[in-house]
Protein backbone atom coordinates (compact mmCIF):
# COMPACT_ATOMS: atom_id res chain seq x y z
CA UNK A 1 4.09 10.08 118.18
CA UNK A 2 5.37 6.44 117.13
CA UNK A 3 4.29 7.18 113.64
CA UNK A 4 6.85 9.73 113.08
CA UNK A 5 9.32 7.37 114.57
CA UNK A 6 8.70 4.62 112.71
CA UNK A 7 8.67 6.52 109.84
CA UNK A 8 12.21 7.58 110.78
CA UNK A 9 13.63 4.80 111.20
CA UNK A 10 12.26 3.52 107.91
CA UNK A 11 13.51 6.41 105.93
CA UNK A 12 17.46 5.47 105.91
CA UNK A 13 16.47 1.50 105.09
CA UNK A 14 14.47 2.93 101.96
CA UNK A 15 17.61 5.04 100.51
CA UNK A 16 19.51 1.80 101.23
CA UNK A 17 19.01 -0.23 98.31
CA UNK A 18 19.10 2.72 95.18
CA UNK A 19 22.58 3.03 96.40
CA UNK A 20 23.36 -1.23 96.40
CA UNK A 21 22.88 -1.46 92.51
CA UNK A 22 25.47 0.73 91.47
CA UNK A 23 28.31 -1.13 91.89
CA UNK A 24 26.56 -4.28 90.88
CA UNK A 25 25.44 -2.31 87.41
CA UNK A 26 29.04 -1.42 87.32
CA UNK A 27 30.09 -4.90 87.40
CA UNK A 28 27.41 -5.96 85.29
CA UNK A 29 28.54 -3.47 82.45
CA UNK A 30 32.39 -4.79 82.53
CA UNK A 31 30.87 -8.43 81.78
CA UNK A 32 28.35 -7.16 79.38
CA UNK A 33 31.21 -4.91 77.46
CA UNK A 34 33.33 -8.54 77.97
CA UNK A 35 30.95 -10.37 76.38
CA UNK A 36 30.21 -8.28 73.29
CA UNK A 37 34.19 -8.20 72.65
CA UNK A 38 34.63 -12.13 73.25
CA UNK A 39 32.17 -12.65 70.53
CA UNK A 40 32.62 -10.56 67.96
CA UNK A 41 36.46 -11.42 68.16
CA UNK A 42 35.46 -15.32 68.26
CA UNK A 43 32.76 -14.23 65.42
CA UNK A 44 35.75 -12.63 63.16
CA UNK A 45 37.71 -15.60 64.02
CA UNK A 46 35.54 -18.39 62.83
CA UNK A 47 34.85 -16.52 59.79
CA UNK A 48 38.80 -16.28 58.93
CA UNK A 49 39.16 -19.87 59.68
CA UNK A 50 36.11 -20.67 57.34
CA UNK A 51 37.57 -18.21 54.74
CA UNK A 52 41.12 -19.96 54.80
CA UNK A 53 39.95 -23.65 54.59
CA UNK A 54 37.63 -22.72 51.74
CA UNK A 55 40.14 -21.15 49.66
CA UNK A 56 42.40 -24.03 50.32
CA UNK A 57 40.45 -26.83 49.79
CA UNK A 58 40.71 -28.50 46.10
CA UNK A 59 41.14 -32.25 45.20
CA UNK A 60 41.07 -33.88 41.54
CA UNK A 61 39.53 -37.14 41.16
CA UNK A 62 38.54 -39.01 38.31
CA UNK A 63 35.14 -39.65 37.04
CA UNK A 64 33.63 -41.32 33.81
CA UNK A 65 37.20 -40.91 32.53
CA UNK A 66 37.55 -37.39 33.14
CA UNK A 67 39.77 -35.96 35.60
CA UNK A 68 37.78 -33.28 37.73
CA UNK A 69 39.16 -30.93 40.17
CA UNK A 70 36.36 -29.63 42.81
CA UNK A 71 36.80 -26.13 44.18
CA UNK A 72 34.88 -24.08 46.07
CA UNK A 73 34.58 -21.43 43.20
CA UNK A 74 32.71 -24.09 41.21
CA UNK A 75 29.63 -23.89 43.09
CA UNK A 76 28.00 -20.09 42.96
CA UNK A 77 26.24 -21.15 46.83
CA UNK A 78 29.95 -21.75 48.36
CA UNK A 79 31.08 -18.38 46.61
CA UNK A 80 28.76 -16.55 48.42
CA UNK A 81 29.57 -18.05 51.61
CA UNK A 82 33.08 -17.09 51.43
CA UNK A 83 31.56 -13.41 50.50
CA UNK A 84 29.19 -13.52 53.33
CA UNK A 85 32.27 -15.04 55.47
CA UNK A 86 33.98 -12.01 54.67
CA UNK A 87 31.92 -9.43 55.34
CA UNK A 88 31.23 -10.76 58.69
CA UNK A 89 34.39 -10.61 59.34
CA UNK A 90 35.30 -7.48 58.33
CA UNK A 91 32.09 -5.95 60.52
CA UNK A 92 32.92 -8.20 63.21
CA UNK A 93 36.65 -6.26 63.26
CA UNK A 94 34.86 -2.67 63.14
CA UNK A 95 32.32 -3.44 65.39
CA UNK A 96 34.53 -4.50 68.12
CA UNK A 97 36.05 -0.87 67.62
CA UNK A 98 32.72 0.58 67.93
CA UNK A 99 31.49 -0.83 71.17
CA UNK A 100 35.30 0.05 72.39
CA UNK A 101 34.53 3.34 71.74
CA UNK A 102 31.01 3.03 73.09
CA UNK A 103 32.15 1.52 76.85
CA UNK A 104 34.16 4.49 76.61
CA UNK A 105 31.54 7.23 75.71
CA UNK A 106 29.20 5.62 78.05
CA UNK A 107 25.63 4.05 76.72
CA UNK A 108 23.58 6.20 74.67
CA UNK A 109 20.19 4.36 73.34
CA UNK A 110 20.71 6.32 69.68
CA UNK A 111 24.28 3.71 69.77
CA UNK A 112 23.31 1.11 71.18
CA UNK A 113 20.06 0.63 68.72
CA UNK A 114 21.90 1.30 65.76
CA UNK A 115 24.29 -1.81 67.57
CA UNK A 116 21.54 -4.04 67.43
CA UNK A 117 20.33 -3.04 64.24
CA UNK A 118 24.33 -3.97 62.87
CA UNK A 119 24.22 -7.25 64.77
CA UNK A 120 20.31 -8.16 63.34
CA UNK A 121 21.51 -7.59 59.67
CA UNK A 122 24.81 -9.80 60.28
CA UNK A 123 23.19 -12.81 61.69
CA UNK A 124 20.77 -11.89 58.44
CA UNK A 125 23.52 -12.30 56.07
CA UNK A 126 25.48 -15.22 58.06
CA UNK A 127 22.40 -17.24 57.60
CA UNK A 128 21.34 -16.53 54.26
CA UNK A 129 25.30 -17.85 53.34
CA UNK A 130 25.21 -20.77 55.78
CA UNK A 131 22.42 -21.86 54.25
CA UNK A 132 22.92 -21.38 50.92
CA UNK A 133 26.12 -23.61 51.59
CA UNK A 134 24.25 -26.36 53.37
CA UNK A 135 21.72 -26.94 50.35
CA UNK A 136 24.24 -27.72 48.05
CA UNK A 137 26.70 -29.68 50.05
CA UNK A 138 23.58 -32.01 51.03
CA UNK A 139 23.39 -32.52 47.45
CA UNK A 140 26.99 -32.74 46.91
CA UNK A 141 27.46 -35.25 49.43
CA UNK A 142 24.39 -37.24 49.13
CA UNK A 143 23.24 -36.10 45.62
CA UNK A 144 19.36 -36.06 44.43
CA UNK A 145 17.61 -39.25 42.84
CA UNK A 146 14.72 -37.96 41.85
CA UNK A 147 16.33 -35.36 39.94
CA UNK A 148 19.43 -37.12 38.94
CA UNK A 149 21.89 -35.37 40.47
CA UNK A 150 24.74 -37.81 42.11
CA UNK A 151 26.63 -37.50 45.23
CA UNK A 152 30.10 -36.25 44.37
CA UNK A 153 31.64 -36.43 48.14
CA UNK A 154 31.99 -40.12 47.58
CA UNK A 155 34.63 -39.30 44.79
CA UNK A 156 36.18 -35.97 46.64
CA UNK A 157 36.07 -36.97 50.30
CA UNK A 158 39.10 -34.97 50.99
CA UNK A 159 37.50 -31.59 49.40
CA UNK A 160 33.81 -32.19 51.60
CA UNK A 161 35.19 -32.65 54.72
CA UNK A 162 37.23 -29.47 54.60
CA UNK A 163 34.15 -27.60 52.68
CA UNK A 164 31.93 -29.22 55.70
CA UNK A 165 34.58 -27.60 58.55
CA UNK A 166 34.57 -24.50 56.68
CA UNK A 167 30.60 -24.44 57.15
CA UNK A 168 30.88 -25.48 60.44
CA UNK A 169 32.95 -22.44 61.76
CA UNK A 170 30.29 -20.76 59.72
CA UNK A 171 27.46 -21.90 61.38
CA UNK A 172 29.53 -20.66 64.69
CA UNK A 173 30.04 -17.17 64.19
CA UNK A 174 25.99 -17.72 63.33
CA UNK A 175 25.92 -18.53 66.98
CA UNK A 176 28.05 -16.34 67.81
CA UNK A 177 26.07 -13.02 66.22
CA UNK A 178 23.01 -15.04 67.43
CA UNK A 179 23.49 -14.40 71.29
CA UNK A 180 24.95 -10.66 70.01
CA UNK A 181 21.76 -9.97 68.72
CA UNK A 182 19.81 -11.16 72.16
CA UNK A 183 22.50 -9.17 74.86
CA UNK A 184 22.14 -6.44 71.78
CA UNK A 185 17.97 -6.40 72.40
CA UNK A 186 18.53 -6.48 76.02
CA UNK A 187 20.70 -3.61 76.27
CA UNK A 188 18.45 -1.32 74.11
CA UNK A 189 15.23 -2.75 75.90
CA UNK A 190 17.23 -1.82 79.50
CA UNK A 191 18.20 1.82 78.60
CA UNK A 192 14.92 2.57 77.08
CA UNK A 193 13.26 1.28 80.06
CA UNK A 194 15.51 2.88 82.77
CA UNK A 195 14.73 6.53 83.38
């Protein structure tokens, strides 16, 4: 007759805790939704910044007798960092819509994959022009013996130091789509595993 009882008593305690996690969940969702806005605006922003100091950035300087003006457009690498710069802003704009829209709708795993697949194939192209970009201002600014190439920042320290800020802000809205990509992986791997 204690068994009953006992098992009684446990009962209630045992219903307890599925009801605990949904506000937590709740709460957890407004950061998570937080979160994915923060960066993708700071990830559009860095990419504006980048964009606006590379387009401005140009100094002449004289060389072997020659007057030479350095802008970004003369290198094909920091041309396709501006292009990468603004695509990933542009996506970075429209996907901040989207997950608006998709705290609204509520979570569906279809969404939130094709999320993370948008997020992957930005921090894809975001590297591919950061890096491009870092190759040749390593050269530019401390040039290649063996192959003869000189260092040019040495001549057009103005123009490298903005190109290198430029690269910088690059580099963050990187980061930025980085951690994107991991809360991105989490979320699908959550709402596949949850029944």
């Amino acid at each position: 007759m204690a068994s009953p009882e006992v098992g009684r008593d446990k009962s209630p305690f045992m219903l307890q805790p599925k009801s605990l996690p949904s506000p937590v969940s709740k709460s957890s969702k407004t950061s998570s939704f937080n979160a994915q806005i923060m960066l993708r605006v700071f990830a559009a922003a860095f990419t504006l910044a980048a964009i606006c100091i590379m387009t401005t950035s140009s100094q002449s300087f004289p060389l072997l007798g020659f007057t030479i003006k350095a802008h970004y457009s003369d290198s094909s690498a920091m041309r396709f960092l501006l292009v990468t710069d603004a695509i990933v802003c542009a996506f970075s704009v429209l996907s901040v819509l989207f997950v608006y829209r998709l705290s609204r709708s509520g979570s569906d795993l279809k969404y939130c994959f094709y999320l993370f697949l948008h997020d992957m194939v930005i921090m894809g192209l975001a590297t591919s022009g950061c890096s491009a970009a870092t190759a040749v201002g390593y050269i530019g600014r401390y040039g290649e013996e063996k192959m003869g190439w000189m260092a040019v920042c040495n001549h057009a320290r103005k123009f490298c130091n903005q190109m290198t800020i430029s690269m910088v802000l690059s580099y963050l809205a990187f980061c930025s789509y980085f951690a994107l990509s991991v809360m991105s992986g989490n979320k699908v791997m959550y709402q596949y595993e949850s029944p």
